[in-house]
C-alpha atoms as a PDB file:
ATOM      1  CA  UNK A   1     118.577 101.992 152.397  1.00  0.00           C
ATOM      2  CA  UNK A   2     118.028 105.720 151.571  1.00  0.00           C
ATOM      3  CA  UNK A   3     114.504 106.917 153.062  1.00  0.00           C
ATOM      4  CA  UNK A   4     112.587 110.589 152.025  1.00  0.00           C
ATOM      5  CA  UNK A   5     109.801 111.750 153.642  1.00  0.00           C
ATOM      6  CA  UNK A   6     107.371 114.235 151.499  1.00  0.00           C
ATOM      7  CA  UNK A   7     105.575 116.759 152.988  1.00  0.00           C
ATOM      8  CA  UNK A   8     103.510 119.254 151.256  1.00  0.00           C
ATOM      9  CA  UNK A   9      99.851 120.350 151.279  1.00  0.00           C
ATOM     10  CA  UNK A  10      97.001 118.085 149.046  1.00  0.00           C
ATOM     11  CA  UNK A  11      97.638 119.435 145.220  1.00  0.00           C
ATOM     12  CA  UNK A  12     101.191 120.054 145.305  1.00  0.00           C
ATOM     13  CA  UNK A  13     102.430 116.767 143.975  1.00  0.00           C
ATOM     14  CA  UNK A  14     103.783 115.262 147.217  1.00  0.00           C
ATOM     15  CA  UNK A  15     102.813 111.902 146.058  1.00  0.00           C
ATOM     16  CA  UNK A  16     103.397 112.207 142.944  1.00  0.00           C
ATOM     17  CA  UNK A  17     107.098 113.418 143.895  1.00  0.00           C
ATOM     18  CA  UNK A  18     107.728 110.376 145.541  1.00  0.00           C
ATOM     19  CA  UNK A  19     106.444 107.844 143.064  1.00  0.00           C
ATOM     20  CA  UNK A  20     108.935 110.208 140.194  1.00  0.00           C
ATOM     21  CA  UNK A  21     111.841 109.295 142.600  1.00  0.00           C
ATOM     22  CA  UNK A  22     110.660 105.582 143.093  1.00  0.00           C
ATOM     23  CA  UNK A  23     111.175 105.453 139.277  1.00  0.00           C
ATOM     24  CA  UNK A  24     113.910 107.443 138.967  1.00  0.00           C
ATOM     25  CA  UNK A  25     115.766 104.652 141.022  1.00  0.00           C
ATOM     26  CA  UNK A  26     114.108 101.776 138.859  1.00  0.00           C
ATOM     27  CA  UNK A  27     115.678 103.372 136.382  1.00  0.00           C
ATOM     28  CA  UNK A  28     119.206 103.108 137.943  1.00  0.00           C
ATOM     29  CA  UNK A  29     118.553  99.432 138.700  1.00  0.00           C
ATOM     30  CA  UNK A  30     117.541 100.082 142.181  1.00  0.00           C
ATOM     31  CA  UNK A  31     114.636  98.937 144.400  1.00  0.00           C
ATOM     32  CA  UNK A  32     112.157 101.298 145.409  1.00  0.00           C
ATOM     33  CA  UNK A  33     108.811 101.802 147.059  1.00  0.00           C
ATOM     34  CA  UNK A  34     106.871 104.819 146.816  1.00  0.00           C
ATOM     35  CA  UNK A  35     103.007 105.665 149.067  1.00  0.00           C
ATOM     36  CA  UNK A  36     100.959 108.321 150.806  1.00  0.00           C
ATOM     37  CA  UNK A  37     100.237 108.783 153.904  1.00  0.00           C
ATOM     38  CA  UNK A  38      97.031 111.070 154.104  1.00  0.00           C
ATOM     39  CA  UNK A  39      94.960 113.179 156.736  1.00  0.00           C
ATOM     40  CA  UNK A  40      91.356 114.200 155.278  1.00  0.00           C
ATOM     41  CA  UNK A  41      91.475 114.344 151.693  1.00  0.00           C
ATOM     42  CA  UNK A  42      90.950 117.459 150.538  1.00  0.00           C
ATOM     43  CA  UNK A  43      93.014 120.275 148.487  1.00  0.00           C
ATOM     44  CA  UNK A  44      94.876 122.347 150.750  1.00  0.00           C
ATOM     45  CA  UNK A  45      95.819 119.669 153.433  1.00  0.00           C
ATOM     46  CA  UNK A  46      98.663 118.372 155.122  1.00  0.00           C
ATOM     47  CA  UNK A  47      99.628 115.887 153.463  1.00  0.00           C
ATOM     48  CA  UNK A  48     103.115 113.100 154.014  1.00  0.00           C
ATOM     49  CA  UNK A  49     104.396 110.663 151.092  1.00  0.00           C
ATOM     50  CA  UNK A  50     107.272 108.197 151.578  1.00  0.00           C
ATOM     51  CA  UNK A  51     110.389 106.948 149.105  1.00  0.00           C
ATOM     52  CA  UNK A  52     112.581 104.405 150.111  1.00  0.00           C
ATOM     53  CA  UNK A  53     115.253 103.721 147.732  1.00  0.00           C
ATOM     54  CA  UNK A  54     118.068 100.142 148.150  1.00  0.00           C
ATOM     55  CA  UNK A  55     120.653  97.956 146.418  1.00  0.00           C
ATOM     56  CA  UNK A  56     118.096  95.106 147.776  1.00  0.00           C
ATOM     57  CA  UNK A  57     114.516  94.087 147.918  1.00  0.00           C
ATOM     58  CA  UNK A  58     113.141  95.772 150.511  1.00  0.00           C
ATOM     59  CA  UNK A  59     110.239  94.537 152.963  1.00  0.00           C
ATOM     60  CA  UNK A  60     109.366  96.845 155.000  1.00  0.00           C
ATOM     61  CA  UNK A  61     106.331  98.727 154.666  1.00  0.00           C
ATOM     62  CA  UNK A  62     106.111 101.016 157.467  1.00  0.00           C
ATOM     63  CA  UNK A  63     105.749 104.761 157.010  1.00  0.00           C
ATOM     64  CA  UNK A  64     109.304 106.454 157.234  1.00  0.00           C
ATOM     65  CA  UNK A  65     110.005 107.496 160.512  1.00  0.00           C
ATOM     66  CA  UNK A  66     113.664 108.146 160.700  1.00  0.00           C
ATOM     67  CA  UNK A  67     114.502 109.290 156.835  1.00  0.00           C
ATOM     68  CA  UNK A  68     117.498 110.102 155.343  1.00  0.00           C
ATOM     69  CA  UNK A  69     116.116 113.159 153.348  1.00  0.00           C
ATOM     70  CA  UNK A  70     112.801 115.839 154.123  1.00  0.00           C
ATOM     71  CA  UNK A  71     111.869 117.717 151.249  1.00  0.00           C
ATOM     72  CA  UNK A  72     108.935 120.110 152.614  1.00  0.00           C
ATOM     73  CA  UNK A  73     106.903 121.684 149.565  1.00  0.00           C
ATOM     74  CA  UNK A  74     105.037 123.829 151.833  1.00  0.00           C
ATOM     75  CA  UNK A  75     106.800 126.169 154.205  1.00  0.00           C
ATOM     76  CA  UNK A  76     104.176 127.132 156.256  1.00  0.00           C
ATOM     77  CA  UNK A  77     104.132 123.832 157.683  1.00  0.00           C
ATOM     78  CA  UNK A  78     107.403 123.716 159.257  1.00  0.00           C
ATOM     79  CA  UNK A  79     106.286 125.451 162.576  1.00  0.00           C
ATOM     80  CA  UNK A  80     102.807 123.540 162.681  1.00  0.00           C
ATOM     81  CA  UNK A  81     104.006 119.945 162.313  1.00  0.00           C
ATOM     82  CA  UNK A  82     107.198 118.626 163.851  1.00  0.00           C
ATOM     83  CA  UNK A  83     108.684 117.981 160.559  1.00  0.00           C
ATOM     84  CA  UNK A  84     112.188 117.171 161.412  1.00  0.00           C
ATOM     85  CA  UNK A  85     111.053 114.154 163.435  1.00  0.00           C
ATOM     86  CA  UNK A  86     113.813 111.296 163.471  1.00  0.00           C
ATOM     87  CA  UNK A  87     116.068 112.982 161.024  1.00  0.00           C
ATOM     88  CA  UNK A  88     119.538 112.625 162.420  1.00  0.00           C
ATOM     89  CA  UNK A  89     122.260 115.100 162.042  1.00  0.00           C
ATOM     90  CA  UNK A  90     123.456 113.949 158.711  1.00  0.00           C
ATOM     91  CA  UNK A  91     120.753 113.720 157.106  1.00  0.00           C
ATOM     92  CA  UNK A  92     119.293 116.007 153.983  1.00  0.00           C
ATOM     93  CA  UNK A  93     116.501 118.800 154.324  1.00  0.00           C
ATOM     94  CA  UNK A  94     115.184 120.877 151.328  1.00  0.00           C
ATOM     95  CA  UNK A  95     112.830 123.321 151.794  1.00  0.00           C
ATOM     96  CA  UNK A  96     110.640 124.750 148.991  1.00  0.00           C
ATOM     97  CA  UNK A  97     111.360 128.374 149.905  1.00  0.00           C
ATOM     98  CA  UNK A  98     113.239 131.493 148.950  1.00  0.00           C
ATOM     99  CA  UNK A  99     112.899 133.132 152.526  1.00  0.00           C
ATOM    100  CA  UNK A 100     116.561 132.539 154.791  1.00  0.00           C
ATOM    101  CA  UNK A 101     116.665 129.999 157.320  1.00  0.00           C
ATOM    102  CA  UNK A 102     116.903 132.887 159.385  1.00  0.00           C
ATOM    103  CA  UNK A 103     113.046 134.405 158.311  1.00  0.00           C
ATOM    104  CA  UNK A 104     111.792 130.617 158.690  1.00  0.00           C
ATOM    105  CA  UNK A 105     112.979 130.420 161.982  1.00  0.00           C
ATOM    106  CA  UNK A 106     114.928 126.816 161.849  1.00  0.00           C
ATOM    107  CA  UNK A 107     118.783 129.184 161.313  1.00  0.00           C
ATOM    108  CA  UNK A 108     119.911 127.674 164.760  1.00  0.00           C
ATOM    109  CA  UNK A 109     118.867 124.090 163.552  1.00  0.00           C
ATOM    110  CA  UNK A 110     120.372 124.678 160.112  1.00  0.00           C
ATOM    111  CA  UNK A 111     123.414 125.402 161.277  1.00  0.00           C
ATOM    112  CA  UNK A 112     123.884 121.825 162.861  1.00  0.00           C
ATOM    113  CA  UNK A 113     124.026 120.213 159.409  1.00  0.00           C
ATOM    114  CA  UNK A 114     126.997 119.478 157.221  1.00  0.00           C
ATOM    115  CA  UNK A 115     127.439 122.135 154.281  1.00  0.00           C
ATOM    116  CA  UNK A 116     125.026 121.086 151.665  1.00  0.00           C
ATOM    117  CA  UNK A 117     122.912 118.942 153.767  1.00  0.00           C
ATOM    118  CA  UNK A 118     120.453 121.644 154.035  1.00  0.00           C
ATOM    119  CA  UNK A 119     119.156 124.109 151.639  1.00  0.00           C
ATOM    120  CA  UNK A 120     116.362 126.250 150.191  1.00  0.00           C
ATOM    121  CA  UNK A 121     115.249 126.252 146.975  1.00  0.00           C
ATOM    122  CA  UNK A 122     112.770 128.311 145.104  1.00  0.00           C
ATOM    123  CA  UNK A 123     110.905 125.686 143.391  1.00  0.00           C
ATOM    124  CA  UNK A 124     107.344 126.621 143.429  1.00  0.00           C
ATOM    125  CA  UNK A 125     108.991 130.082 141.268  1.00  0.00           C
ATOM    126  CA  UNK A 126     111.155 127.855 139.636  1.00  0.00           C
ATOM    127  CA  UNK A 127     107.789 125.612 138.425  1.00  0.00           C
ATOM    128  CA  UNK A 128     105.817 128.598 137.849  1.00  0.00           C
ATOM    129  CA  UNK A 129     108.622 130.242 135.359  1.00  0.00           C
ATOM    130  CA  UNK A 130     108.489 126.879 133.400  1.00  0.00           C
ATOM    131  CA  UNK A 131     105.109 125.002 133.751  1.00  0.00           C
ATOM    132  CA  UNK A 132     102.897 127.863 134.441  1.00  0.00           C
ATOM    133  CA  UNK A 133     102.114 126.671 137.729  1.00  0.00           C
ATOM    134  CA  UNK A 134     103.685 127.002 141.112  1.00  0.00           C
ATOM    135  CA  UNK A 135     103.938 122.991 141.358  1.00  0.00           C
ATOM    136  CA  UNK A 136     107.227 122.511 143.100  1.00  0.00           C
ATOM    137  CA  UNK A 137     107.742 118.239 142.579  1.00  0.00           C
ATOM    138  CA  UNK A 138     109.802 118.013 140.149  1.00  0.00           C
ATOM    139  CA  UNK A 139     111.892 121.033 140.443  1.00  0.00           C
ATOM    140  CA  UNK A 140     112.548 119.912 144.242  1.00  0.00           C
ATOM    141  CA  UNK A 141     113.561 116.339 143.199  1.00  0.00           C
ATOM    142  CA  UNK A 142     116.210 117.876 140.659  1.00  0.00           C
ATOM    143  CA  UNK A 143     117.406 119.146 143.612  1.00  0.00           C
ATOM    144  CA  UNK A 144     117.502 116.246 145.876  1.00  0.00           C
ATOM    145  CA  UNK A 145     118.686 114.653 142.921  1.00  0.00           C
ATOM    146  CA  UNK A 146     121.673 117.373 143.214  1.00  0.00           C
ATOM    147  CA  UNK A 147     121.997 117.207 146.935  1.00  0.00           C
ATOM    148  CA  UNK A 148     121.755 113.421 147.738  1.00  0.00           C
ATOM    149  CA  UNK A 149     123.405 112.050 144.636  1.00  0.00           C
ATOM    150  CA  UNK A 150     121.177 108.854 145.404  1.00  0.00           C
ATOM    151  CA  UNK A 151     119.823 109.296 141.729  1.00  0.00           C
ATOM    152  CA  UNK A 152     120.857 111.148 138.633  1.00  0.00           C
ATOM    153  CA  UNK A 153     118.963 114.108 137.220  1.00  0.00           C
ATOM    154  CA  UNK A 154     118.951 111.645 133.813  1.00  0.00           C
ATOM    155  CA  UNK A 155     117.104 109.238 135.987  1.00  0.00           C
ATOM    156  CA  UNK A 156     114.754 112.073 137.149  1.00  0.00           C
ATOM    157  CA  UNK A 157     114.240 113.254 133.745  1.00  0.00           C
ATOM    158  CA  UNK A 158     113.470 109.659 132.132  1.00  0.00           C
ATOM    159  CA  UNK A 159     111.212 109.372 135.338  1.00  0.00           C
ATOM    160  CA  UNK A 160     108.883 112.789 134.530  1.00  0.00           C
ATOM    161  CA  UNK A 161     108.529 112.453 131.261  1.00  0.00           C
ATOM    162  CA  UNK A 162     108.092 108.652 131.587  1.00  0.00           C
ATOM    163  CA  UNK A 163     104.681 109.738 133.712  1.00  0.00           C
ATOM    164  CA  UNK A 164     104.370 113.178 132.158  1.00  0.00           C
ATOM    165  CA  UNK A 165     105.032 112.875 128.330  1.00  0.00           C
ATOM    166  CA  UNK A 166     104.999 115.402 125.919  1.00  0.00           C
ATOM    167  CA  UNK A 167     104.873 119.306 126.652  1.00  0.00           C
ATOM    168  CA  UNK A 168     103.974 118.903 130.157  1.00  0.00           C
ATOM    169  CA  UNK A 169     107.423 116.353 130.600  1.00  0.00           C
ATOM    170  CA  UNK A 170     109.289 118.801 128.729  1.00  0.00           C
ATOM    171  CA  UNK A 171     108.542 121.568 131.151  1.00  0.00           C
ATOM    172  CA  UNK A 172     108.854 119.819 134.335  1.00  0.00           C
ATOM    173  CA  UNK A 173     112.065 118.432 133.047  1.00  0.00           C
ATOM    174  CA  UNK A 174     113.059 121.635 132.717  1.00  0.00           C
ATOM    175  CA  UNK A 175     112.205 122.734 136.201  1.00  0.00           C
ATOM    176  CA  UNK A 176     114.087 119.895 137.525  1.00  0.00           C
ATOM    177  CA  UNK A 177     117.137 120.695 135.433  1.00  0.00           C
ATOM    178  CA  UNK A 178     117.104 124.493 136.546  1.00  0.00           C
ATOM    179  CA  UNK A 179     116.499 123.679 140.576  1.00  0.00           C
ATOM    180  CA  UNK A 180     119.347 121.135 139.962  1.00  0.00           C
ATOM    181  CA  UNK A 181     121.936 123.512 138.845  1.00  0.00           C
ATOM    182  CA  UNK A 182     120.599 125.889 141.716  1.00  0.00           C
ATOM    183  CA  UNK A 183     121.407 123.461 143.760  1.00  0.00           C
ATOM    184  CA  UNK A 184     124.925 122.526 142.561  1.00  0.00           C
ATOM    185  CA  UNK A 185     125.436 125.771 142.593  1.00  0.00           C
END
């Protein structure tokens, strides 16, 4: 079972993200569960979705506490809540960022992760250079998409514009696409 924990602040998409990559892996014939996990609900708060993604029905319902992936769409949280709890050293982190690791202050954890395991990705730029708006969901799950090779950036494209159809699903899809060669890259 693959396992992503969201975080992000209320209006970024965080749930959203994780219900596009629930049906991204529908799409590849995969089981998948997708849900929030909220503080107080309000714009602007921290807030933690969940993906789990298997070959097999899965049963659990539990919030994610050891995932396989992090994909943080808000920097500013990474020294405020501990983040990288149960995330072992193989594991993938993407952080919605263009600052180094270095000017985030996690280099020294970086460093302990395979190459490609860990990376930073513009995507709020990325979202705002194609959608008009610094929402970073889908560009960040192209990249996980990239990263993790659990699904394909086809099945993330079917999966936004499947939810988003239309101009708004073309421009996502094209935020995913672009943060998913960055990625590759």
């Amino acid at each position: 079972m693959f396992q992503v924990r969201f975080h992000g602040r209320g209006g970024q998409g965080v749930v959203t993200a994780a219900e596009l990559l629930s049906i991204a892996a529908f799409k590849e014939g995969k089981h998948a569960q997708a849900f929030p996990s909220f503080g107080s609900e309000r714009m602007g708060a921290p807030v933690v979705s969940y993906c789990r993604i298997a070959n097999t029905e899965i049963r659990s319902r539990e919030p994610v506490s050891q995932p396989d992936a992090l994909v943080i769409q808000d920097p500013t949280l990474i020294h405020s809540v501990d983040l990288f709890a149960g995330l072992n050293g193989q594991g993938y982190v993407l952080i919605n960022s263009q600052q180094t690791f270095e000017e985030l202050g996690i280099d020294d954890f970086a460093a302990e992760f395979p190459d490609n395991h860990f990376r930073d990705v513009g995507a709020s730029e990325i979202a705002r250079k194609h959608i008009g708006r610094p929402l970073p969901n889908a560009a960040l799950l192209g990249s996980l998409a990239a990263m993790s090779g659990e699904v394909s950036i086809a099945a993330v494209e079917q999966a936004i514009s499947q939810k988003f159809p239309g101009q708004v699903g073309a421009a996502n899809i094209a935020a995913a696409r672009e943060a998913y060669d960055v990625a590759v890259g």
